[in-house]
PDB file of N, CA and C in Angstrom:
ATOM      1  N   UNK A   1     -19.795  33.968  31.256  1.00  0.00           N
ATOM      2  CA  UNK A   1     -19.677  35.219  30.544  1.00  0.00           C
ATOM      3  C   UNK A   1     -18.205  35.514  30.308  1.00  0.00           C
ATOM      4  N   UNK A   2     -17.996  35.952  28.869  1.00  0.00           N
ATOM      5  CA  UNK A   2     -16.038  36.115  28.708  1.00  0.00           C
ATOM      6  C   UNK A   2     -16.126  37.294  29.148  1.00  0.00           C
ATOM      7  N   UNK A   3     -14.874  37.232  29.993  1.00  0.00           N
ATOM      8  CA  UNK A   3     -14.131  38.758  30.376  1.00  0.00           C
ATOM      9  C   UNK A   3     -14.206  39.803  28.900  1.00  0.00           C
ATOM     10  N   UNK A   4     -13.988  41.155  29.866  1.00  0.00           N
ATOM     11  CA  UNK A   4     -14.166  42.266  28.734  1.00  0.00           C
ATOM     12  C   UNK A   4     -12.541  42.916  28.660  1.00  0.00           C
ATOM     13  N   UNK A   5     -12.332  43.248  27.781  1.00  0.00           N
ATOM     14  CA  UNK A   5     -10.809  43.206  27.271  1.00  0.00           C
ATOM     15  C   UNK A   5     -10.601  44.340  26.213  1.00  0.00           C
ATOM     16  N   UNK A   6      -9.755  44.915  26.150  1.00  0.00           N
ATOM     17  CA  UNK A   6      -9.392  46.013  25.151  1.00  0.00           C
ATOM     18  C   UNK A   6      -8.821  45.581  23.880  1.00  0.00           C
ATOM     19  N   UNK A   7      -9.172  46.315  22.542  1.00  0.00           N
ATOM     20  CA  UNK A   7      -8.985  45.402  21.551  1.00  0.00           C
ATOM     21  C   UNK A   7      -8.312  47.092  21.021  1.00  0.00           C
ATOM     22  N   UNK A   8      -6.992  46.736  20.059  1.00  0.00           N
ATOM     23  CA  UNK A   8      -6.425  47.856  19.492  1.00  0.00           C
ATOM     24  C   UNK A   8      -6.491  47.952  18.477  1.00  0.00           C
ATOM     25  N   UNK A   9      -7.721  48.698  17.500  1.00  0.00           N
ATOM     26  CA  UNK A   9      -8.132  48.481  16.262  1.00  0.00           C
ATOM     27  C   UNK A   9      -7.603  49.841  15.361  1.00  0.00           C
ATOM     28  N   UNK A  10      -7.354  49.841  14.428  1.00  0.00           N
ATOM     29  CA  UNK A  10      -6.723  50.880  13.334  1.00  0.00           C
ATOM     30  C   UNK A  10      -8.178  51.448  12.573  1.00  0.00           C
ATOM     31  N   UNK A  11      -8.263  52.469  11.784  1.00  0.00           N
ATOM     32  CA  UNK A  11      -9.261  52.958  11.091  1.00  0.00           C
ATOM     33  C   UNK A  11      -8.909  54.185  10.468  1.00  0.00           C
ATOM     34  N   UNK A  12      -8.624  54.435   9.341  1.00  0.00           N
ATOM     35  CA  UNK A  12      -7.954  55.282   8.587  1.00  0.00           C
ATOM     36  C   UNK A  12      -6.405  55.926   9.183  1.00  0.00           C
ATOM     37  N   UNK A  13      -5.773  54.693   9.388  1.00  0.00           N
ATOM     38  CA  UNK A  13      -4.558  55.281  10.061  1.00  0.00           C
ATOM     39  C   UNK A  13      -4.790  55.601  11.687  1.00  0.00           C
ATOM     40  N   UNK A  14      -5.603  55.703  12.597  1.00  0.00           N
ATOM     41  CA  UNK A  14      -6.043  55.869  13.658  1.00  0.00           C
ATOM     42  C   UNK A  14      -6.080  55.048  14.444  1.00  0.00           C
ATOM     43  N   UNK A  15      -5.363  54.974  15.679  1.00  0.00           N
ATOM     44  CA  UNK A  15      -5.670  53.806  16.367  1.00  0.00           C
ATOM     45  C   UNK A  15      -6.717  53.773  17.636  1.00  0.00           C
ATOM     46  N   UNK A  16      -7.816  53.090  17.950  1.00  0.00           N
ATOM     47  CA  UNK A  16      -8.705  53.171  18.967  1.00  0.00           C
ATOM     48  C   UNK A  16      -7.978  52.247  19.867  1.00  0.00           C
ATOM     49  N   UNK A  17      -8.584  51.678  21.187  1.00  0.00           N
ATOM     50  CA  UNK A  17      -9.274  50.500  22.231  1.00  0.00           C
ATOM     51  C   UNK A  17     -10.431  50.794  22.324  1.00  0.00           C
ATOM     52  N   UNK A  18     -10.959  49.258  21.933  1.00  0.00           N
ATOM     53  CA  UNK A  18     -12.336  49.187  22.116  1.00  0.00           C
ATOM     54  C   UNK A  18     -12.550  48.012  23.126  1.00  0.00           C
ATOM     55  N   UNK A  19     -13.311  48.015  23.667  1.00  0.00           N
ATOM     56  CA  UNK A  19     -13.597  47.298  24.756  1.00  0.00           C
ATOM     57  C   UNK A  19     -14.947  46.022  23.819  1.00  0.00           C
ATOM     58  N   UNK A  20     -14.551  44.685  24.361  1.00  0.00           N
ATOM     59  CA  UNK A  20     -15.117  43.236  24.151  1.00  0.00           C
ATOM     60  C   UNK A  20     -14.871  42.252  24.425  1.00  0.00           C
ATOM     61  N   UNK A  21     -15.857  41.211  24.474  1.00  0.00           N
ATOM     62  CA  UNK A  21     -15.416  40.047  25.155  1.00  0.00           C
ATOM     63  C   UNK A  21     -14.881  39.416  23.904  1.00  0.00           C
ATOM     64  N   UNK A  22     -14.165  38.016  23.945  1.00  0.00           N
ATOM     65  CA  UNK A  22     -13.667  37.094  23.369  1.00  0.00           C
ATOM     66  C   UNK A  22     -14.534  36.493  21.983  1.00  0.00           C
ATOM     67  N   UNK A  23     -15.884  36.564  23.000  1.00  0.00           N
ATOM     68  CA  UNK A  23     -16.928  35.910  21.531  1.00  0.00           C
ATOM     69  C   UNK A  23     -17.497  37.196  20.645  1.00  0.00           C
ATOM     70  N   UNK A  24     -17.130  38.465  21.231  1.00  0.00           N
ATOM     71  CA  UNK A  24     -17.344  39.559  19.860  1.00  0.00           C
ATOM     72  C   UNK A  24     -16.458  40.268  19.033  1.00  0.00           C
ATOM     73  N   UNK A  25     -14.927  39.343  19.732  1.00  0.00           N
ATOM     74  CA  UNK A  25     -13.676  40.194  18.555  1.00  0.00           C
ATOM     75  C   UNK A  25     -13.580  40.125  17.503  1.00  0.00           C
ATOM     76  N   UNK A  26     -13.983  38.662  16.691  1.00  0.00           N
ATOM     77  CA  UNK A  26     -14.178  38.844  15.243  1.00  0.00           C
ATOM     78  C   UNK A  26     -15.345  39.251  15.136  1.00  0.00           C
ATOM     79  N   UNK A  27     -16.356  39.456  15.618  1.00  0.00           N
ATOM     80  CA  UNK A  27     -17.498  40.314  14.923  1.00  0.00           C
ATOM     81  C   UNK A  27     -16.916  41.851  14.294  1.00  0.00           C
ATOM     82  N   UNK A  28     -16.403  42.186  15.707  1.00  0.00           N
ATOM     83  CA  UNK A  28     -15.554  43.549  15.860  1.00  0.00           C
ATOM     84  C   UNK A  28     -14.681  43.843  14.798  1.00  0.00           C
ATOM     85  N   UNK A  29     -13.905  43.250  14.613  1.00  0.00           N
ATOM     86  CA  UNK A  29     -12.742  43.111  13.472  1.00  0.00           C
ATOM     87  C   UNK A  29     -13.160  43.379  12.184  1.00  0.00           C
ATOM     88  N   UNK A  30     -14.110  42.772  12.047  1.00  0.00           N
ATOM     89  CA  UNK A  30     -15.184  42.454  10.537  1.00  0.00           C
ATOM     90  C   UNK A  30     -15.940  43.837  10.731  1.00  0.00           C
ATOM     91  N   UNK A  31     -16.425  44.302  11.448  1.00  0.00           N
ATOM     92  CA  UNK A  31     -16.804  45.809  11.343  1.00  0.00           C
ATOM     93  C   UNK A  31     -15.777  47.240  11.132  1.00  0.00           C
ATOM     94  N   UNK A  32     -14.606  46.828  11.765  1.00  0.00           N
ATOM     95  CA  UNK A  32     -13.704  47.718  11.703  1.00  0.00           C
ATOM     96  C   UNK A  32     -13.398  47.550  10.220  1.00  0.00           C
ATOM     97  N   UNK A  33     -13.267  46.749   9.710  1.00  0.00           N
ATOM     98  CA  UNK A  33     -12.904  46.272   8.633  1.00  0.00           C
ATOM     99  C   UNK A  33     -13.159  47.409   7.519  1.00  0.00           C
ATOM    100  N   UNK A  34     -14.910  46.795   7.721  1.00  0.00           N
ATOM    101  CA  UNK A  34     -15.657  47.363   6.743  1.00  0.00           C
ATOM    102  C   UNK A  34     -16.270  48.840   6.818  1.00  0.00           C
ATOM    103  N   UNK A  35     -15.871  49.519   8.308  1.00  0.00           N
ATOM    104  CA  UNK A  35     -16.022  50.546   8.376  1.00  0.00           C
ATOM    105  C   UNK A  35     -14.807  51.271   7.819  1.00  0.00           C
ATOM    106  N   UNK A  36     -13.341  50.691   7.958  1.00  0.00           N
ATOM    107  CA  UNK A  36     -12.671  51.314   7.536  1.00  0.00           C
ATOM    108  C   UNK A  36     -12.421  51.226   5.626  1.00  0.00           C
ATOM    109  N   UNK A  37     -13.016  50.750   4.745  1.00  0.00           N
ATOM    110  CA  UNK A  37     -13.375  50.269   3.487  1.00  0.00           C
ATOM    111  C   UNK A  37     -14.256  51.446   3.154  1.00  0.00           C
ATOM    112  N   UNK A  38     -14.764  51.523   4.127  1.00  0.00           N
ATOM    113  CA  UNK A  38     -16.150  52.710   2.989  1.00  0.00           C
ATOM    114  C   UNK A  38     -15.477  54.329   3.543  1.00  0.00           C
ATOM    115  N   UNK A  39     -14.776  54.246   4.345  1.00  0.00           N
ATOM    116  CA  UNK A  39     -14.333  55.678   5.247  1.00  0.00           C
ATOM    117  C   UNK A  39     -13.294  55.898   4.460  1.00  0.00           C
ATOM    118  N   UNK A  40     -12.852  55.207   3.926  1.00  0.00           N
ATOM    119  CA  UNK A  40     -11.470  55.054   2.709  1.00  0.00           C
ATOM    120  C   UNK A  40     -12.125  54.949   1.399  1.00  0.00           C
ATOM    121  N   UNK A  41     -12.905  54.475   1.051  1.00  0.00           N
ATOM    122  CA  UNK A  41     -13.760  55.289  -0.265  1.00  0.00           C
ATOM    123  C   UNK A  41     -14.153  56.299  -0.557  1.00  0.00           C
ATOM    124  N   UNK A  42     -14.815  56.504   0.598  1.00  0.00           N
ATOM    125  CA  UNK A  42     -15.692  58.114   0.622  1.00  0.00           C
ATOM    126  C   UNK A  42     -14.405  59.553   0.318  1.00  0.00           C
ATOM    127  N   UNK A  43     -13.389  58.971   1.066  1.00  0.00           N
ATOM    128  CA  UNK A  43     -12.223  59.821   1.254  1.00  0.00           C
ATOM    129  C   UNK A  43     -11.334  59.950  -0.136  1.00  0.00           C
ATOM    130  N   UNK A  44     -10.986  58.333  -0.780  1.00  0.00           N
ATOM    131  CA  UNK A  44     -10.920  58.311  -1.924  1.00  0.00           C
ATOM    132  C   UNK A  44     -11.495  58.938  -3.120  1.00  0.00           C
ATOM    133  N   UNK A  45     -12.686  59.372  -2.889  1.00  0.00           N
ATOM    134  CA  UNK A  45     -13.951  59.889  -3.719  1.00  0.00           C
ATOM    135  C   UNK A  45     -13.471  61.384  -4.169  1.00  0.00           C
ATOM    136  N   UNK A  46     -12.790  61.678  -2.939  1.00  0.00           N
ATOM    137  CA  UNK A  46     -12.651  63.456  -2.873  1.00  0.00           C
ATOM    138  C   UNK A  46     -13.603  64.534  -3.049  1.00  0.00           C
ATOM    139  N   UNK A  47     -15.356  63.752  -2.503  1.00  0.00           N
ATOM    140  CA  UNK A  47     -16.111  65.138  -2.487  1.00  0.00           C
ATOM    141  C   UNK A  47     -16.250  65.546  -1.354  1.00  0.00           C
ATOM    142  N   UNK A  48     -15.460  64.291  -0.290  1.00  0.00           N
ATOM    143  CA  UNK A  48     -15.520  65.031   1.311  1.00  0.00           C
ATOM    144  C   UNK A  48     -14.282  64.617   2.206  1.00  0.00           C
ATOM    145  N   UNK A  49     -14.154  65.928   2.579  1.00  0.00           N
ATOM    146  CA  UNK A  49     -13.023  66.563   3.324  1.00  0.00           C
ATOM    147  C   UNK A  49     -13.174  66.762   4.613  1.00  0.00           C
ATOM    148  N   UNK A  50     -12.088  65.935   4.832  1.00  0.00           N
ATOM    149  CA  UNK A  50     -11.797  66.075   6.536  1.00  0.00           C
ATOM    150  C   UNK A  50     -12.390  64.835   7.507  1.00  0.00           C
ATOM    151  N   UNK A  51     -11.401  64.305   8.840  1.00  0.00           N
ATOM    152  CA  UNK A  51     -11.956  62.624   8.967  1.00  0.00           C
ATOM    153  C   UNK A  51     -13.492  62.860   9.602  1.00  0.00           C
ATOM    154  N   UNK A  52     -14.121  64.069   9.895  1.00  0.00           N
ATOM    155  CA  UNK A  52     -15.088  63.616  10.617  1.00  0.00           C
ATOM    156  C   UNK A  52     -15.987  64.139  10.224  1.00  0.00           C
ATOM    157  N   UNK A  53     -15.798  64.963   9.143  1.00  0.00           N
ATOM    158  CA  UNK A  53     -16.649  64.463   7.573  1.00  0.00           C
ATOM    159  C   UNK A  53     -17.029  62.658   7.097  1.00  0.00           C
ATOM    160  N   UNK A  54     -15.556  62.704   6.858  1.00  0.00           N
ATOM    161  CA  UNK A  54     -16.056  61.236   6.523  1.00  0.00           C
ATOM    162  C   UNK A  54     -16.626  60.188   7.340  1.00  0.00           C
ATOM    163  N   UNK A  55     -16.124  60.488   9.071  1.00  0.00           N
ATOM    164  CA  UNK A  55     -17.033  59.475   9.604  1.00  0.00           C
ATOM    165  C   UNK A  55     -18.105  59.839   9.671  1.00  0.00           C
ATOM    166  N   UNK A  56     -19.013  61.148   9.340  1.00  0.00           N
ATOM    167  CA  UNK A  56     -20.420  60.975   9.174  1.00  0.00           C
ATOM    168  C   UNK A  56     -20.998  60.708   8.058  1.00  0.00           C
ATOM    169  N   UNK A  57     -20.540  60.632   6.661  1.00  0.00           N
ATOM    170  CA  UNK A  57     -20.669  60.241   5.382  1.00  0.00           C
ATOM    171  C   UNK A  57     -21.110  58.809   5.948  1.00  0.00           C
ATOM    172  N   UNK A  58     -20.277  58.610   6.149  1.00  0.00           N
ATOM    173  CA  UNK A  58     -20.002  56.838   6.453  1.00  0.00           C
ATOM    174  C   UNK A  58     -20.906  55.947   7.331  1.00  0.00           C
ATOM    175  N   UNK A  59     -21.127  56.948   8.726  1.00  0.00           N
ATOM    176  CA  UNK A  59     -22.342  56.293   9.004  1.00  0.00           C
ATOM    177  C   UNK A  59     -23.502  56.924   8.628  1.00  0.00           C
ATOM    178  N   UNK A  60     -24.288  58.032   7.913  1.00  0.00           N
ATOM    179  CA  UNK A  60     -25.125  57.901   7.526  1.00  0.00           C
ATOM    180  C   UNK A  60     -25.260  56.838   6.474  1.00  0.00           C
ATOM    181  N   UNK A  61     -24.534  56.184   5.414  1.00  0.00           N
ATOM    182  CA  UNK A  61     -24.082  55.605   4.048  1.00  0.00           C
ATOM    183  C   UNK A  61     -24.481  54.001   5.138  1.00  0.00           C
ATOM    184  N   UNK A  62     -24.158  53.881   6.313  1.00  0.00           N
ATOM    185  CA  UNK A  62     -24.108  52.569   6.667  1.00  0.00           C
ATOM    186  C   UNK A  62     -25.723  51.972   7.574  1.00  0.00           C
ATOM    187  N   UNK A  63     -26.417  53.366   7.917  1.00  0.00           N
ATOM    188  CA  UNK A  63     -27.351  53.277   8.543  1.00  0.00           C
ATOM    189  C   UNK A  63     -28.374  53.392   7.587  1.00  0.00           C
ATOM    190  N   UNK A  64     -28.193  54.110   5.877  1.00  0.00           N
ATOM    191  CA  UNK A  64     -29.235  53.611   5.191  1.00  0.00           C
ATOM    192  C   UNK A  64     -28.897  51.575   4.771  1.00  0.00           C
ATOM    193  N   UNK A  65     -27.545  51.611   4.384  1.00  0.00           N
ATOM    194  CA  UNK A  65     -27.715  49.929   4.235  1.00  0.00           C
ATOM    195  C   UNK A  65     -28.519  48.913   5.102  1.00  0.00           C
ATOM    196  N   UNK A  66     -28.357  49.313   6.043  1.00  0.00           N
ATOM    197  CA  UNK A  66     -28.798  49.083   7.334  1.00  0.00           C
ATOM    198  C   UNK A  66     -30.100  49.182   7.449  1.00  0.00           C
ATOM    199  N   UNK A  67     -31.019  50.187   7.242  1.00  0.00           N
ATOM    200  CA  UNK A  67     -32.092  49.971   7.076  1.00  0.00           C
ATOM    201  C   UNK A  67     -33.113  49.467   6.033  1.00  0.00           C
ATOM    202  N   UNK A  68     -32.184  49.595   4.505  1.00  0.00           N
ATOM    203  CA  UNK A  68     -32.950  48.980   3.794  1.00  0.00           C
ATOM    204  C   UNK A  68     -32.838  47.573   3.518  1.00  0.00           C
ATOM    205  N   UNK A  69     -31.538  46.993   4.139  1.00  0.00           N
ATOM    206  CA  UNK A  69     -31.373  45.885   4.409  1.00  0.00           C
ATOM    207  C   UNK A  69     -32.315  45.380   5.028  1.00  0.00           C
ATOM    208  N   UNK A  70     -32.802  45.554   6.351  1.00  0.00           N
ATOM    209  CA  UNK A  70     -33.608  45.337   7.437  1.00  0.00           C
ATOM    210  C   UNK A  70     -35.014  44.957   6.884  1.00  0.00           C
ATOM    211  N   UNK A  71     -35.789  45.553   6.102  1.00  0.00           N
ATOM    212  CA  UNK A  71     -37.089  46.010   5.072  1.00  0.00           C
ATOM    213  C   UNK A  71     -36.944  45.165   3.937  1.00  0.00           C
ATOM    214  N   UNK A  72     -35.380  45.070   3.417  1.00  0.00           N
ATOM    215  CA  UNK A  72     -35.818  44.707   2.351  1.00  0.00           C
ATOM    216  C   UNK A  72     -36.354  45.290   0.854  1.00  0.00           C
ATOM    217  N   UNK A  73     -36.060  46.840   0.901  1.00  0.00           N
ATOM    218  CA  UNK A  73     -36.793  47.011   0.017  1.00  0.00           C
ATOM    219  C   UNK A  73     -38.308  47.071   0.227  1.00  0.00           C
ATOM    220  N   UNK A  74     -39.131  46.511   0.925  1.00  0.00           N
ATOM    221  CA  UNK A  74     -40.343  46.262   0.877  1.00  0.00           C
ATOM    222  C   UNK A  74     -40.967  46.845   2.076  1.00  0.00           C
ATOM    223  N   UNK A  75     -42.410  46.768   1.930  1.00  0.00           N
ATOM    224  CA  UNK A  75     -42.784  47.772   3.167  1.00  0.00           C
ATOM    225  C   UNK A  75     -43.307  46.507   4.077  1.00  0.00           C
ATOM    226  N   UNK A  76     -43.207  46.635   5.377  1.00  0.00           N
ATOM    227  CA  UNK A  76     -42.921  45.124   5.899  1.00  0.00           C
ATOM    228  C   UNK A  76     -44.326  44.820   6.649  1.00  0.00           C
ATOM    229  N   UNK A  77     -45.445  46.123   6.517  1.00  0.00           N
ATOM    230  CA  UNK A  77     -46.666  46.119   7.238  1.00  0.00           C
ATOM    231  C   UNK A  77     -47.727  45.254   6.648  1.00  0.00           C
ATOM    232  N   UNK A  78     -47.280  45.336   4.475  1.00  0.00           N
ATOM    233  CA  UNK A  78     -48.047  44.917   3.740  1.00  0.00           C
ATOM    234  C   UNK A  78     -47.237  43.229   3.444  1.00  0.00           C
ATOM    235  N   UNK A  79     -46.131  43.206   3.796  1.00  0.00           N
ATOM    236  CA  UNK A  79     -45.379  41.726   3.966  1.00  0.00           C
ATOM    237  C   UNK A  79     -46.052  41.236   4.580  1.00  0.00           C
ATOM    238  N   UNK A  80     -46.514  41.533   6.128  1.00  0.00           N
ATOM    239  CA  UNK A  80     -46.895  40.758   7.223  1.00  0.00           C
ATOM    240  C   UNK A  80     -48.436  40.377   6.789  1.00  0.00           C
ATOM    241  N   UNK A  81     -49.669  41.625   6.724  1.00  0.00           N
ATOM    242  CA  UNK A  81     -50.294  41.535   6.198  1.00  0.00           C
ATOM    243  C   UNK A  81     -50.455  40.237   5.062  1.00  0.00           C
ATOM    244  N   UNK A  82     -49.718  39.841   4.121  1.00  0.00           N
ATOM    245  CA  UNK A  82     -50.186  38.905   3.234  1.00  0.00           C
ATOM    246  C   UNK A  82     -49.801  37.897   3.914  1.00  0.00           C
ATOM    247  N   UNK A  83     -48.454  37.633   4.787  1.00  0.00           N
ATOM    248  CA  UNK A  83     -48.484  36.115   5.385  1.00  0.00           C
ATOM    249  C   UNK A  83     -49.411  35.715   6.016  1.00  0.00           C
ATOM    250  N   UNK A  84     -49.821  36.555   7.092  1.00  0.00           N
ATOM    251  CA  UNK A  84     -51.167  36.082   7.842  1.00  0.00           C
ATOM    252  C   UNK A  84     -52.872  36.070   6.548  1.00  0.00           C
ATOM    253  N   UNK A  85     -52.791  36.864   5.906  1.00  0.00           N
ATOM    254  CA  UNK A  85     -53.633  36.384   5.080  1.00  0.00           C
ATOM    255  C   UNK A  85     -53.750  34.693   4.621  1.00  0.00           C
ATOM    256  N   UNK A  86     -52.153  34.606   3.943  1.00  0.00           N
ATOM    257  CA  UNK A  86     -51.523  33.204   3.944  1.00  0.00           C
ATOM    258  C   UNK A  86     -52.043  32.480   4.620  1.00  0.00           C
ATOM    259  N   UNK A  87     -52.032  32.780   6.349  1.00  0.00           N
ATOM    260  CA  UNK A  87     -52.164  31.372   7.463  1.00  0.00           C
ATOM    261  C   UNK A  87     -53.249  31.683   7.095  1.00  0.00           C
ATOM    262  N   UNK A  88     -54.064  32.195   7.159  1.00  0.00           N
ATOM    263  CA  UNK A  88     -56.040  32.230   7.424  1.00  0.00           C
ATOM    264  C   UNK A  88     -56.352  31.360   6.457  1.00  0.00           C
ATOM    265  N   UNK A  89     -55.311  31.055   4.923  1.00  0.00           N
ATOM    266  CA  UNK A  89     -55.939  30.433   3.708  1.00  0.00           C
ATOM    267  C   UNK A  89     -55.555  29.275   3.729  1.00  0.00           C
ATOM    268  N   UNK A  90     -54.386  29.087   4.221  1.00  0.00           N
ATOM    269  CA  UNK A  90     -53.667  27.849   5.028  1.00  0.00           C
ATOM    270  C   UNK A  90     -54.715  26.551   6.204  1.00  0.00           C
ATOM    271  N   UNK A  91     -55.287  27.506   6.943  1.00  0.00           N
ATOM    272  CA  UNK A  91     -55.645  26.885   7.945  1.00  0.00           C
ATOM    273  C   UNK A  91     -57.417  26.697   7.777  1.00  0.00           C
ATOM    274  N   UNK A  92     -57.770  28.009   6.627  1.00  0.00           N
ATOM    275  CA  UNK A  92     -58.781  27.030   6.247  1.00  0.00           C
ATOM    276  C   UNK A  92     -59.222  25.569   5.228  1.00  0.00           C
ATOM    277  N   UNK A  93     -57.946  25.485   4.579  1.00  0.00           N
ATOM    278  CA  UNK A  93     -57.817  24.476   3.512  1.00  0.00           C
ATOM    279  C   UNK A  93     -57.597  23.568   4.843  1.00  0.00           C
ATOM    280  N   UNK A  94     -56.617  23.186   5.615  1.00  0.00           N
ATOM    281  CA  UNK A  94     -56.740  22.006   6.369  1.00  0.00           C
ATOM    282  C   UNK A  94     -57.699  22.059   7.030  1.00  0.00           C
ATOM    283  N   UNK A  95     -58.553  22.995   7.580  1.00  0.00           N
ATOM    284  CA  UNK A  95     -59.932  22.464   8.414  1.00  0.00           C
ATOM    285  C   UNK A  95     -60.964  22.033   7.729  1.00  0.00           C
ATOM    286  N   UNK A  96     -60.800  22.174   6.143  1.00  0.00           N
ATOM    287  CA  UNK A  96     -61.787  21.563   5.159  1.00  0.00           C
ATOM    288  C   UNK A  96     -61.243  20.072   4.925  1.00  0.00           C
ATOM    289  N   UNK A  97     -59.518  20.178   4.800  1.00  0.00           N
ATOM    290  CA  UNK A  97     -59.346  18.442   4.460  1.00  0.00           C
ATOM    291  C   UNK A  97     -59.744  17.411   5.735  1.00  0.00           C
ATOM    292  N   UNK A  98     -59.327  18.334   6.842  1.00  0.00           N
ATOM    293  CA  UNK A  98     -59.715  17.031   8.363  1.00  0.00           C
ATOM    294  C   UNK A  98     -61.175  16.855   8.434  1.00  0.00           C
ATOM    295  N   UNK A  99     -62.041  17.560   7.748  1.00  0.00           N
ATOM    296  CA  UNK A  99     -63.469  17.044   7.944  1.00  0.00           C
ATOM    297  C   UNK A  99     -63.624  15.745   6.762  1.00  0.00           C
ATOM    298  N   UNK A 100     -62.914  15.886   5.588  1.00  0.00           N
ATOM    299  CA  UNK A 100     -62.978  14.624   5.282  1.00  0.00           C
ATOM    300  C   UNK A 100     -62.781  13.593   5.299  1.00  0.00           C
ATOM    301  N   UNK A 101     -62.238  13.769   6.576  1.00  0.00           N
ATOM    302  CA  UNK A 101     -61.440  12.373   7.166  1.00  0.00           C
ATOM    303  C   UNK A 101     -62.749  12.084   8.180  1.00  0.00           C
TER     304      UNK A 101
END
């Protein structure tokens, strides 16, 4: 397990420590990144004022990506639904070809 370590990350001019091991600093980095990209848009935008305004703009804005990412767009009950339909149509076509063997 890598040691846990303080990482000194910037975000609209702001500096944190965040605490991580070795194998999640570039994950980390790449989030700061992109959190600080949309927190600097939103701000850019000028319909919202003040930083903690924008950090809730920002994560609500990141928790819908986030979820419709996740879904897909699609409703995932009627996804599942047709794959297993799938296997049932799947697995009766091969129990019809192995009898002709």
């Amino acid at each position: 397990m890598s040691e846990v370590k303080g990482v000194d990350v910037n975000i609209m001019g702001r500096e944190f420590k965040v605490s991580c091991t070795d194998d999640e600093r570039e994950g980390l980095l790449t989030a700061v990144s992109y959190l600080d990209k949309k927190m600097r848009d939103i701000r850019d935008n000028g319909k919202v004022i003040g930083v903690e305004r924008i950090a809730i703009m920002a994560a609500l804005n990141l928790a819908h990506e986030l979820l419709t990412t996740r879904s897909g767009g699609v409703n995932l009950g009627d996804a599942r639904k047709r794959v297993l339909d799938m296997q049932k149509q799947i697995d009766t076509a091969i129990a019809e070809q192995n009898n002709l063997f």
